[in-house]
Every structure is written in structure tokens, then in C-alpha cells.
PDB file of N, CA and C in Angstrom:
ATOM      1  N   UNK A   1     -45.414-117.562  25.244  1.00  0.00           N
ATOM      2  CA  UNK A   1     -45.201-118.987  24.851  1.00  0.00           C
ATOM      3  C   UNK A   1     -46.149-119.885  25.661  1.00  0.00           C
ATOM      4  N   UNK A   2     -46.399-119.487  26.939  1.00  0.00           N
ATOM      5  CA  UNK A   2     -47.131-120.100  27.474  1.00  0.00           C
ATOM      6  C   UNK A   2     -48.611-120.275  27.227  1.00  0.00           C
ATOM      7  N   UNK A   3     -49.239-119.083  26.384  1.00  0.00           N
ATOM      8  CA  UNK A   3     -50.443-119.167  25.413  1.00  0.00           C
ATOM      9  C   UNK A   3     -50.278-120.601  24.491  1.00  0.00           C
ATOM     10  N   UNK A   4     -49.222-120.693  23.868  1.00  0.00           N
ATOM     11  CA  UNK A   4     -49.143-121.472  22.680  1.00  0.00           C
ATOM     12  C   UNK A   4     -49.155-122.918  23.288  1.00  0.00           C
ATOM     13  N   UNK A   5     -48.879-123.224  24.434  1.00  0.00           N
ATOM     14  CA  UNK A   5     -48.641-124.474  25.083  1.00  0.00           C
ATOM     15  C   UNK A   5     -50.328-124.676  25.552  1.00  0.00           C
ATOM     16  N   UNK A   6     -50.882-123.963  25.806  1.00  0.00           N
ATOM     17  CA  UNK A   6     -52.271-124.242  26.405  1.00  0.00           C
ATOM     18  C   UNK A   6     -52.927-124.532  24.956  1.00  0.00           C
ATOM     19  N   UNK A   7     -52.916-123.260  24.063  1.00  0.00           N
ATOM     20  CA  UNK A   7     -53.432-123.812  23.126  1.00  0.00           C
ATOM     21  C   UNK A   7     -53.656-125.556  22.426  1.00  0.00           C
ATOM     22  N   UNK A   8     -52.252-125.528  22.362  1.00  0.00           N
ATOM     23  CA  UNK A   8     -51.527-126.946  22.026  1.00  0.00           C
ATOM     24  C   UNK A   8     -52.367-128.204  22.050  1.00  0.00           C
ATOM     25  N   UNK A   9     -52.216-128.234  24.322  1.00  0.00           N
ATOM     26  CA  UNK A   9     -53.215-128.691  25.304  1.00  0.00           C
ATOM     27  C   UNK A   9     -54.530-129.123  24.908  1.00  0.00           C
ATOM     28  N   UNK A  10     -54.737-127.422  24.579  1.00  0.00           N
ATOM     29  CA  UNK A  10     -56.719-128.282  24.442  1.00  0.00           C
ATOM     30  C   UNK A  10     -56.978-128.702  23.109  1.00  0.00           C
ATOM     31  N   UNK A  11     -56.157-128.590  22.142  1.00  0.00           N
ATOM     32  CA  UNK A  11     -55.640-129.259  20.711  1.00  0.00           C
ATOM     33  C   UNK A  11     -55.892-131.010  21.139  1.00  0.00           C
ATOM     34  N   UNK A  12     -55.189-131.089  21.828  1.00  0.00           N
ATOM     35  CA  UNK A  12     -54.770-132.616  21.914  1.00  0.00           C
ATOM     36  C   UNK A  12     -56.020-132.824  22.626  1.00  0.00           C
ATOM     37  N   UNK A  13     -56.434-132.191  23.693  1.00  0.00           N
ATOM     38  CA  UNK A  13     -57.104-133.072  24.240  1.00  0.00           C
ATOM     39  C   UNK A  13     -58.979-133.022  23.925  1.00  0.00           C
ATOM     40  N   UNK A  14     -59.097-132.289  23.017  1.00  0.00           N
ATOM     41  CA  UNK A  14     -60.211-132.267  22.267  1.00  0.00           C
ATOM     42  C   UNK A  14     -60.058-133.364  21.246  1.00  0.00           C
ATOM     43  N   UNK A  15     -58.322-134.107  20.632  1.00  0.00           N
ATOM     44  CA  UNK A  15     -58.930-135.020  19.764  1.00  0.00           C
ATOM     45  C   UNK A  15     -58.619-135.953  20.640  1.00  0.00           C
ATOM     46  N   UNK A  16     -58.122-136.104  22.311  1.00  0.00           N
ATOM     47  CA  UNK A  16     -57.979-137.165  22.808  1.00  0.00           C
ATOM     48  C   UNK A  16     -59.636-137.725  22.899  1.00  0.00           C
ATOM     49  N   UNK A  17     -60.491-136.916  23.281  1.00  0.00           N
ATOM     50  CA  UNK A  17     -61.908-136.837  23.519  1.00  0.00           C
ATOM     51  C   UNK A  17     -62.532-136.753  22.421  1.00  0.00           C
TER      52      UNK A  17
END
């Protein structure tokens, strides 16, 4: 689960950026 949370992570913060 903790894969899926990082994933998530750089999800968001690739469209925060």
C-alpha cells in the first residue's frame, strides 16, 4: 500500500508542478 501512496504523491505533485 505504501507503493500506491508514493505513486499517488508524485501524481499530485507532477500536476502541482
Amino acid at each position: 500500500m505504501e507503493k500506491l501512496i508514493e505513486q499517488l504523491r508524485d501524481c499530485l505533485k507532477t500536476q502541482f508542478f
